[in-house]
N, C-alpha and C. Protein backbone atom coordinates (compact mmCIF):
# COMPACT_ATOMS: atom_id res chain seq x y z
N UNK A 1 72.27 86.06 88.81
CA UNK A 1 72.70 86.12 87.42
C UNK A 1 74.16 86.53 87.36
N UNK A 2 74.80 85.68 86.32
CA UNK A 2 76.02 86.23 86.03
C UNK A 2 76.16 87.21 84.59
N UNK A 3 77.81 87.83 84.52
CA UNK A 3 77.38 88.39 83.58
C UNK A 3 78.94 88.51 83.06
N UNK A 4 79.72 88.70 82.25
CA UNK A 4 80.72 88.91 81.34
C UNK A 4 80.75 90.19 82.04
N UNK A 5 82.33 90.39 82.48
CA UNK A 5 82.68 91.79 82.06
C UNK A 5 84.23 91.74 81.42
N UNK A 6 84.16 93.12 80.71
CA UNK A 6 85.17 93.36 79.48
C UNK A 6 85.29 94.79 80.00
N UNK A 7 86.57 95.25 80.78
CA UNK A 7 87.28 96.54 80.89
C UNK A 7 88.21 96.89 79.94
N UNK A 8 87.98 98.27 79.07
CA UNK A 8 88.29 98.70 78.34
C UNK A 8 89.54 99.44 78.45
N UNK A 9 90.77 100.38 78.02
CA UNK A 9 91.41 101.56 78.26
C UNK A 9 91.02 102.34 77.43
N UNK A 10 90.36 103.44 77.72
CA UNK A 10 90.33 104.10 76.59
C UNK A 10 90.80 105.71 77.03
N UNK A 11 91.22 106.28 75.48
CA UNK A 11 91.78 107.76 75.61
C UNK A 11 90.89 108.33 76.20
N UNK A 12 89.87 108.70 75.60
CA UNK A 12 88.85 109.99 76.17
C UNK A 12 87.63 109.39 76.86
N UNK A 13 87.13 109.71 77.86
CA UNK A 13 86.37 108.47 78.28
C UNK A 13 85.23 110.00 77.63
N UNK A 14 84.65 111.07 77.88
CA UNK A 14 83.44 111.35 77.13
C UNK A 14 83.20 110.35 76.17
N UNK A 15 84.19 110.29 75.02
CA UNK A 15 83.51 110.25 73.95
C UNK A 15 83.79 108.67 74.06
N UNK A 16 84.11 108.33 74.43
CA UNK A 16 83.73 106.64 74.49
C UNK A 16 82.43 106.10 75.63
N UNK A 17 82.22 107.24 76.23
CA UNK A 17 80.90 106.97 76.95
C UNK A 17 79.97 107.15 75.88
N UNK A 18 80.04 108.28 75.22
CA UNK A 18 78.90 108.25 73.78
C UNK A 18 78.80 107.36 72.90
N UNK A 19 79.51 106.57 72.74
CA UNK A 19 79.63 105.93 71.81
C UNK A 19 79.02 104.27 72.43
N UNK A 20 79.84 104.34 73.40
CA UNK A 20 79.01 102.60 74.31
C UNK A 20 77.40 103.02 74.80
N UNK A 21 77.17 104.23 74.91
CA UNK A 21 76.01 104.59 75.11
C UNK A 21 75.09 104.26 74.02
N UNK A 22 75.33 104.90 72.87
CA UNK A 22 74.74 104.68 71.36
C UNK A 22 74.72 102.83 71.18
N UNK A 23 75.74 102.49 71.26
CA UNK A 23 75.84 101.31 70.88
C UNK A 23 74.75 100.10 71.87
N UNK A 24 75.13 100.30 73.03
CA UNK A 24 74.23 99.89 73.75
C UNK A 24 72.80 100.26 74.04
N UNK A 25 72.29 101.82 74.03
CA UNK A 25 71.59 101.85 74.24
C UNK A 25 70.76 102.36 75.50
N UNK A 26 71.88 102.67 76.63
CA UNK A 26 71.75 102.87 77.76
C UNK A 26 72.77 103.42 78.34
N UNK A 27 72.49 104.43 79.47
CA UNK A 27 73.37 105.66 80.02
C UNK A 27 74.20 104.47 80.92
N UNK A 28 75.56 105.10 81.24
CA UNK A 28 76.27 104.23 82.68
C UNK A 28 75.94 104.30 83.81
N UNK A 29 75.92 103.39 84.25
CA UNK A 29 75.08 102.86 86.12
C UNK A 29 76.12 103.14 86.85
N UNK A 30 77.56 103.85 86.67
CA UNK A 30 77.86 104.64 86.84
C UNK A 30 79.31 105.17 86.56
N UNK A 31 79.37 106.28 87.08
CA UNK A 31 80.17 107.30 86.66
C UNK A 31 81.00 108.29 87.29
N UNK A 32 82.79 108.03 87.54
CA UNK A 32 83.44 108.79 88.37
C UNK A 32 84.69 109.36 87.56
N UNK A 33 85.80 110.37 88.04
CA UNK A 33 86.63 110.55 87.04
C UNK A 33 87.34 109.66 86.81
N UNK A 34 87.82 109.41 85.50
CA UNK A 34 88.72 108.82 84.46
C UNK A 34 87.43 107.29 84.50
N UNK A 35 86.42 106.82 84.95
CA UNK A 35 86.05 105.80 85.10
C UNK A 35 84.68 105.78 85.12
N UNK A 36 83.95 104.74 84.13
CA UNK A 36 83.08 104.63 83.65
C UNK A 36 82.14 102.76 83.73
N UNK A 37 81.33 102.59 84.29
CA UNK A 37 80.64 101.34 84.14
C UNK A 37 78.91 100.99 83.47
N UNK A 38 78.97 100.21 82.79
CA UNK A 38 77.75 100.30 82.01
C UNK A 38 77.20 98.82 82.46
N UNK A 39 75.95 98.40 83.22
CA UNK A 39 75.53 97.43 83.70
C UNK A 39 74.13 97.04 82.05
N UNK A 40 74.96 96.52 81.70
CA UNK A 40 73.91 96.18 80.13
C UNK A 40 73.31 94.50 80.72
N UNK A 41 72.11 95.11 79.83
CA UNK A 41 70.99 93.83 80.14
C UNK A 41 70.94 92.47 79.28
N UNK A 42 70.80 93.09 78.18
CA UNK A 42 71.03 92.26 77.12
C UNK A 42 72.15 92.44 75.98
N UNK A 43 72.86 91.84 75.97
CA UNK A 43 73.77 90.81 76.44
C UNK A 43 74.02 91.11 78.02
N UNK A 44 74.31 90.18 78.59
CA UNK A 44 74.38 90.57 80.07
C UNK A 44 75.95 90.57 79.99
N UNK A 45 76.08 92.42 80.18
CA UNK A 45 77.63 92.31 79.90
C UNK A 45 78.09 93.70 81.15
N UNK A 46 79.05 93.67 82.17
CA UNK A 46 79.49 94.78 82.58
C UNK A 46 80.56 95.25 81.91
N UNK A 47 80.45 96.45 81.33
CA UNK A 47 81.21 97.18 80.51
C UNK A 47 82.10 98.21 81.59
N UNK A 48 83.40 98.17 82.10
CA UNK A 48 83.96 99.16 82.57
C UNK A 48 84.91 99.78 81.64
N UNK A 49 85.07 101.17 81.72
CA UNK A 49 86.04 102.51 80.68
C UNK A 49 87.05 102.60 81.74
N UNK A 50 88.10 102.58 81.78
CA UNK A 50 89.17 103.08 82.23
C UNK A 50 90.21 104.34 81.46
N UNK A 51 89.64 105.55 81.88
CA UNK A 51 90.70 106.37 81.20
C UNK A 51 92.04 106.33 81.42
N UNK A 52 92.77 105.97 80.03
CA UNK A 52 94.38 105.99 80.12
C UNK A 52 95.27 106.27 78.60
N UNK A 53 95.20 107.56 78.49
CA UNK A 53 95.41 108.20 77.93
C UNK A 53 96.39 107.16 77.15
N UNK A 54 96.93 107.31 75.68
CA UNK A 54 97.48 106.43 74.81
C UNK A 54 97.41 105.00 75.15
N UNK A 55 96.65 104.24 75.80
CA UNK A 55 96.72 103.10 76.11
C UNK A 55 95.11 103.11 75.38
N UNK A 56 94.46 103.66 74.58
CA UNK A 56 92.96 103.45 74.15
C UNK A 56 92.91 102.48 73.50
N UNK A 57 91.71 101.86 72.88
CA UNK A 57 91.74 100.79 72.31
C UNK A 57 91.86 99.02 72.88
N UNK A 58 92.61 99.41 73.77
CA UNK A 58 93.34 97.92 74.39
C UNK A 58 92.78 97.22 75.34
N UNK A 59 92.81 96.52 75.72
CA UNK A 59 92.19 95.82 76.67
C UNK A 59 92.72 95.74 78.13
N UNK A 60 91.98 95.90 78.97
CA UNK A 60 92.83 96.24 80.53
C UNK A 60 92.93 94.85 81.26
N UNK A 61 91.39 94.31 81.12
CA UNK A 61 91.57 92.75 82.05
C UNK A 61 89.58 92.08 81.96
N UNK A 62 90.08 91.08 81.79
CA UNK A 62 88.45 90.14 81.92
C UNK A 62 88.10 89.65 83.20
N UNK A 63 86.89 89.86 83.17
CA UNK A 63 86.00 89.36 84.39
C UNK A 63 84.72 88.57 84.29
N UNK A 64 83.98 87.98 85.44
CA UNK A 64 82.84 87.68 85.40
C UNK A 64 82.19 87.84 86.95
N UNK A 65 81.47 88.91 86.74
CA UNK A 65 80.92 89.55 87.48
C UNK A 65 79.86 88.48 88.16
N UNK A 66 79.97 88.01 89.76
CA UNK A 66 78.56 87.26 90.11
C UNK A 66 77.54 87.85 90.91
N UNK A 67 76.37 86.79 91.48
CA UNK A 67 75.58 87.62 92.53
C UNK A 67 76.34 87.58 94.13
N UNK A 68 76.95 86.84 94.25
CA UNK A 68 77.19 86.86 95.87
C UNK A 68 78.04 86.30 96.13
N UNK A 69 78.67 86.31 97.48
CA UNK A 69 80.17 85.49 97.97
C UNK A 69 80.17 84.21 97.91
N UNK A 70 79.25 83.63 97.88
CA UNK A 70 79.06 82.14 98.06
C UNK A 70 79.01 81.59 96.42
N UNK A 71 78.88 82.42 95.39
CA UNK A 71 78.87 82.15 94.31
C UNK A 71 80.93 82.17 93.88
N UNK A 72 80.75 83.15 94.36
CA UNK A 72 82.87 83.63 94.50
C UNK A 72 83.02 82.59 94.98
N UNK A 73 83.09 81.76 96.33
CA UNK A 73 83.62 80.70 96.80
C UNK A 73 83.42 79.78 95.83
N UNK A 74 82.59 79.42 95.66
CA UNK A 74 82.23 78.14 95.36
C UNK A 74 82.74 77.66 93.58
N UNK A 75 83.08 78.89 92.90
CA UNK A 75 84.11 79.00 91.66
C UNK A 75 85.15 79.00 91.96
N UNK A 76 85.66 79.57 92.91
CA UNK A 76 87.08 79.54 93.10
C UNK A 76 87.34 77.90 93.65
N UNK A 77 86.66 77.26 94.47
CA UNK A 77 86.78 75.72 94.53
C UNK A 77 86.75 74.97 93.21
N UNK A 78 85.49 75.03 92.41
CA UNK A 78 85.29 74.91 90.80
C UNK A 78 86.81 74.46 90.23
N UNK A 79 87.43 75.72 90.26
CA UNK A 79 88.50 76.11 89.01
C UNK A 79 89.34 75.56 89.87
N UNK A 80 89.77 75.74 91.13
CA UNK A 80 90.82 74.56 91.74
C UNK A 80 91.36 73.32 91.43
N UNK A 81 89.83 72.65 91.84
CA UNK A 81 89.69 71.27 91.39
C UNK A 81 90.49 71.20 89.74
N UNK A 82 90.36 72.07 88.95
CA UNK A 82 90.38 71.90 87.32
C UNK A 82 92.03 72.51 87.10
N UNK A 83 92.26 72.61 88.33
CA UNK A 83 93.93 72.20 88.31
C UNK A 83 94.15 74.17 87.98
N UNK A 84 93.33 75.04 88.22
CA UNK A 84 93.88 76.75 87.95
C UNK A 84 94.37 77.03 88.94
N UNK A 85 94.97 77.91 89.19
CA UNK A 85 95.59 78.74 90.15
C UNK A 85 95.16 80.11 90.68
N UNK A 86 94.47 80.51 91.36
CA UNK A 86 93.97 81.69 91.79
C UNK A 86 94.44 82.31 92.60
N UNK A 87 94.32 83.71 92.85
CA UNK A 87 94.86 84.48 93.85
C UNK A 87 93.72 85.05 94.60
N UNK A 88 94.00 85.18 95.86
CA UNK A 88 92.54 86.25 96.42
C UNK A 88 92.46 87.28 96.67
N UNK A 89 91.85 88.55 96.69
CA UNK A 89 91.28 89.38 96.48
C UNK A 89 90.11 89.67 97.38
N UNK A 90 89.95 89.52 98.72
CA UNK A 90 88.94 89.56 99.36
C UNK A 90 88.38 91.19 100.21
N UNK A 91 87.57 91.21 100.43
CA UNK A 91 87.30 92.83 100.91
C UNK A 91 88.22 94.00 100.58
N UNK A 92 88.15 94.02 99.36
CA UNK A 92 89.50 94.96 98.57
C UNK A 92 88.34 96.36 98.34
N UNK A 93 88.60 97.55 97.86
CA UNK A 93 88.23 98.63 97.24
C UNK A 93 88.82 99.06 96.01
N UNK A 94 87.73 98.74 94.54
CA UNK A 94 88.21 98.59 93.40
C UNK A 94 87.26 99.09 92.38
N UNK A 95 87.74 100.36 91.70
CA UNK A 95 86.85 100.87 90.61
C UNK A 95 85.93 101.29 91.51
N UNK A 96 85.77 102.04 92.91
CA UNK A 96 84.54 102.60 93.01
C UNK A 96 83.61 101.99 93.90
N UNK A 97 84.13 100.20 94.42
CA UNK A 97 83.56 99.47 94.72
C UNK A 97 83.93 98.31 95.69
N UNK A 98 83.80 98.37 97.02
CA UNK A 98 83.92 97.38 97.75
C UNK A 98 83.60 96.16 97.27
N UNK A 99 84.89 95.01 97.27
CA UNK A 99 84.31 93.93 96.44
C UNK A 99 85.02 92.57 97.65
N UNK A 100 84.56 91.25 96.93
CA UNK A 100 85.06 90.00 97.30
C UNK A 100 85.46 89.16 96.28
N UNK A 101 86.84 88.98 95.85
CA UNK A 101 86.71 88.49 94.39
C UNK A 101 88.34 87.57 94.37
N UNK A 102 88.74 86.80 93.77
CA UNK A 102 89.74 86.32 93.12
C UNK A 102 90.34 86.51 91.94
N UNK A 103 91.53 85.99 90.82
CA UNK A 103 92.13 86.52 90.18
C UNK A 103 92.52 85.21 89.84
N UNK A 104 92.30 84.49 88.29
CA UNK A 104 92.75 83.16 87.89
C UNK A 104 93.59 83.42 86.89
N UNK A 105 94.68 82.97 87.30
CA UNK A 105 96.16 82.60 86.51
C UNK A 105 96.09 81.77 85.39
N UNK A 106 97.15 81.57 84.59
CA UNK A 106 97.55 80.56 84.46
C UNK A 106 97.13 80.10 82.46
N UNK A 107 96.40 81.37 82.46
CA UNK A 107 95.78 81.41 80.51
C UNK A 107 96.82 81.33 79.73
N UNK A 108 96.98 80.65 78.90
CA UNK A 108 98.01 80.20 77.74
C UNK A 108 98.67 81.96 77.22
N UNK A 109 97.90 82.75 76.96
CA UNK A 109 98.24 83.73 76.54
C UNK A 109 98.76 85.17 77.85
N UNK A 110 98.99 84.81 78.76
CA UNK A 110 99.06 85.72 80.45
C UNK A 110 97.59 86.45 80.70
N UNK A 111 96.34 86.45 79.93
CA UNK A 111 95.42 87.35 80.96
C UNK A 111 94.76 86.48 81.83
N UNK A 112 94.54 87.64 83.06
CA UNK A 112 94.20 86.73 84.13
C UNK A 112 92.43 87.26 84.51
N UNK A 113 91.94 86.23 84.50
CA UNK A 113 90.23 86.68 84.54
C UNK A 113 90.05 87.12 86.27
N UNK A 114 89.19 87.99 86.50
CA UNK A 114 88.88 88.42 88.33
C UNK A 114 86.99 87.82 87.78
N UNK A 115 87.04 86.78 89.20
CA UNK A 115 85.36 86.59 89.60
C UNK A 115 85.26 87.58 90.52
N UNK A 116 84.07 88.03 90.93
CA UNK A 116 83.87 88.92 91.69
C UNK A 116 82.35 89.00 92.11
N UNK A 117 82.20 89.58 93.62
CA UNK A 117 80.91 90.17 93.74
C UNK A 117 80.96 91.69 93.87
N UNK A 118 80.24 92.68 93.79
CA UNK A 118 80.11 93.96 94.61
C UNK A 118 79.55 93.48 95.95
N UNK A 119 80.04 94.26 96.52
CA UNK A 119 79.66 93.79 98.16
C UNK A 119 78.82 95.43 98.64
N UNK A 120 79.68 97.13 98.20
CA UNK A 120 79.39 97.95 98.31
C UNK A 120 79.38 99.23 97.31
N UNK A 121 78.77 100.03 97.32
CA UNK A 121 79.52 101.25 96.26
C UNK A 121 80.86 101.61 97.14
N UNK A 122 81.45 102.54 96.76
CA UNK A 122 82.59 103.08 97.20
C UNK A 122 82.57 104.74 96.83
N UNK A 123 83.22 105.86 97.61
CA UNK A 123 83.60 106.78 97.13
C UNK A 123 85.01 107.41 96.46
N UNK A 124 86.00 106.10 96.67
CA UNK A 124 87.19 105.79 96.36
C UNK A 124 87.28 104.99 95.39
N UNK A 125 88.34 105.38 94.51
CA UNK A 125 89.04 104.71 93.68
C UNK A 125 89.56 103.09 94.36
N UNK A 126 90.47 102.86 94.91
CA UNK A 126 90.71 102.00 95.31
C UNK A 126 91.40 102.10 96.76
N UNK A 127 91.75 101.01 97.36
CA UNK A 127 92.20 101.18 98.95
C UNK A 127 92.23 99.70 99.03
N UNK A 128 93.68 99.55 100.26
CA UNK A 128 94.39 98.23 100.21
C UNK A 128 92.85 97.36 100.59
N UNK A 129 93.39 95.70 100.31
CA UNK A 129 91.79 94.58 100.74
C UNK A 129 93.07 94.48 102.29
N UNK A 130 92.04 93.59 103.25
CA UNK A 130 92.54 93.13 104.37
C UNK A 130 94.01 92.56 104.19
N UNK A 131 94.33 91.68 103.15
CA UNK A 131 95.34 91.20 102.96
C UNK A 131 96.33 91.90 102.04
N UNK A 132 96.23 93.44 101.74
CA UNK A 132 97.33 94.19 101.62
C UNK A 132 97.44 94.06 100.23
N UNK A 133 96.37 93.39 99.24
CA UNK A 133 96.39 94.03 97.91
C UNK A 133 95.60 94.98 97.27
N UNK A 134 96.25 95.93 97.03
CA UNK A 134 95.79 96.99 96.10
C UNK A 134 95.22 96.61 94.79
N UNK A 135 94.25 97.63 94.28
CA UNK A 135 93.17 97.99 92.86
C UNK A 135 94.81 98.41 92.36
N UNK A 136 94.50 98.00 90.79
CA UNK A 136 95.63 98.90 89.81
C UNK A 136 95.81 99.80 90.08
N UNK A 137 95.13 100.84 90.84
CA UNK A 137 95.48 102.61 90.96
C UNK A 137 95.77 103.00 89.73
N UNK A 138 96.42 104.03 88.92
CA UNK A 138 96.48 104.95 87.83
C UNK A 138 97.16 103.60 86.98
N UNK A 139 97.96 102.74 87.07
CA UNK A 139 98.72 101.91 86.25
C UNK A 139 97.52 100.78 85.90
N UNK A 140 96.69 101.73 85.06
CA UNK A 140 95.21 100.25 84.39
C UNK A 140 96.03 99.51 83.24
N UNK A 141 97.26 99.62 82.79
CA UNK A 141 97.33 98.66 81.66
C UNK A 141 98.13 97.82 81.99
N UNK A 142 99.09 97.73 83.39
CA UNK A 142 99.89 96.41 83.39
C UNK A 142 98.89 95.32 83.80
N UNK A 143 97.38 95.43 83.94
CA UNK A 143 96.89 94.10 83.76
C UNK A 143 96.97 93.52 82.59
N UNK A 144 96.96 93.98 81.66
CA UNK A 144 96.71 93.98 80.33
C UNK A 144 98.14 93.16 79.54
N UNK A 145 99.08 93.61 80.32
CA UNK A 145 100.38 92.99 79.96
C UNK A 145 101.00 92.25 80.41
N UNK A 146 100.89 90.93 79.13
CA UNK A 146 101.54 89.65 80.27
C UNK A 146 102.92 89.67 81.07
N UNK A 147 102.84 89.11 81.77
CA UNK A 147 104.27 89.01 82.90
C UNK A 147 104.31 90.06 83.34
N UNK A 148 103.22 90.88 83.47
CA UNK A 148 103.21 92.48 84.36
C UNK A 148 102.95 92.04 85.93
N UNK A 149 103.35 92.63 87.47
CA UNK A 149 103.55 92.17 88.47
C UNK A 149 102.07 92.86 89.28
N UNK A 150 101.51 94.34 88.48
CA UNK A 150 100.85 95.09 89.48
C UNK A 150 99.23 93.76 88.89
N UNK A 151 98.81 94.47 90.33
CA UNK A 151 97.05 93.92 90.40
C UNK A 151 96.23 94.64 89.39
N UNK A 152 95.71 94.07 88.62
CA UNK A 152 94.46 94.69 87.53
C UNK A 152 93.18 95.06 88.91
N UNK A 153 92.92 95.85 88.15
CA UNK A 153 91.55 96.26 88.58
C UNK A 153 90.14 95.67 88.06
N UNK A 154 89.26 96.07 88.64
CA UNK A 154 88.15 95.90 88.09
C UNK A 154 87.43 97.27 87.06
C-alpha cells in the first residue's frame, strides 16, 4: 500500500501533536525531539511535524510513502519515461529512519515530491546516504522554498 505524505513545520510540536491527534484520531507511530510522525489509516496519509519554530503553519515538502525498493525503482523509471527529473537518495538516514528514496524535480511551482521506502527505524536524526547526501538537518524549511539548494527531509 501506498500512502500520501504531507510534512508539516510547525511552532510547538506538543500542541500540534494534540491537535493532529484529535483530528485524526490516533496517537503518533512515532515520536522524537522536535519530530513527530502519524501513520493514519484512513485516509492513508503519513503525517510528519517538524519543529521549526516561526516557520509554523507552512509546508516543509511532499511525499509518497511506498512498500518496498522495487516499488521506489520501478517509479522512478515510471516518471523518467514521463520526461521528470529525479535525484537519488539511496540508503540515506532521514527523520529517524533509514530509507531508499528519490526526489522529483521539475513542478511548475519548485516543490519537489521524495518517493520513498523505510528500509529501518533509526536512532538518529539524519546521517550522510552512501552517496554523500544529507536529511535537511535543523534547516526543515529550505525544502519548502523554491530555488532553495539544501535536501528536504522526510
Amino acid at each position: 500500500m501506498s500512502r500520501l505524505q504531507l510534512a508539516l513545520n510547525v511552532d510547538d510540536l506538543g500542541a500540534a501533536i494534540g491537535f493532529y491527534s484529535k483530528l485524526f484520531g490516533a496517537e503518533p507511530a512515532k515520536r522524537r525531539p522536535g519530530y513527530a510522525n502519524f501513520a493514519i489509516t484512513e485516509p492513508p496519509l503519513k503525517l510528519v511535524l517538524l519543529e521549526n519554530p516561526g516557520h509554523g503553519g507552512s509546508l516543509n515538502h511532499l511525499g509518497v510513502e511506498v512498500t518496498d525498493i522495487d516499488t521506489v525503482d520501478s517509479e522512478q523509471s515510471r516518471l523518467a519515461e514521463a520526461g521528470l527529473a529525479s535525484v537519488d537518495e539511496r540508503g540515506s538516514t532521514c527523520c529517524y529512519a533509514k530509507q531508499d528514496k528519490f526526489w522529483v524535480e521539475g513542478a511548475p511551482d519548485g516543490e519537489r515530491w521524495e518517493i520513498y521506502t523505510v528500509l529501518a527505524d533509526s536512532q538518529t536524526f539524519s546521517a550522510p546516504s552512501a552517496d554523500g547526501a544529507e536529511c535537511c538537518g535543523t534547516d526543515h524549511i529550505a525544502s519548502a522554498t523554491p530555488g532553495a539548494s539544501a535536501t528536504a527531509c522526510c
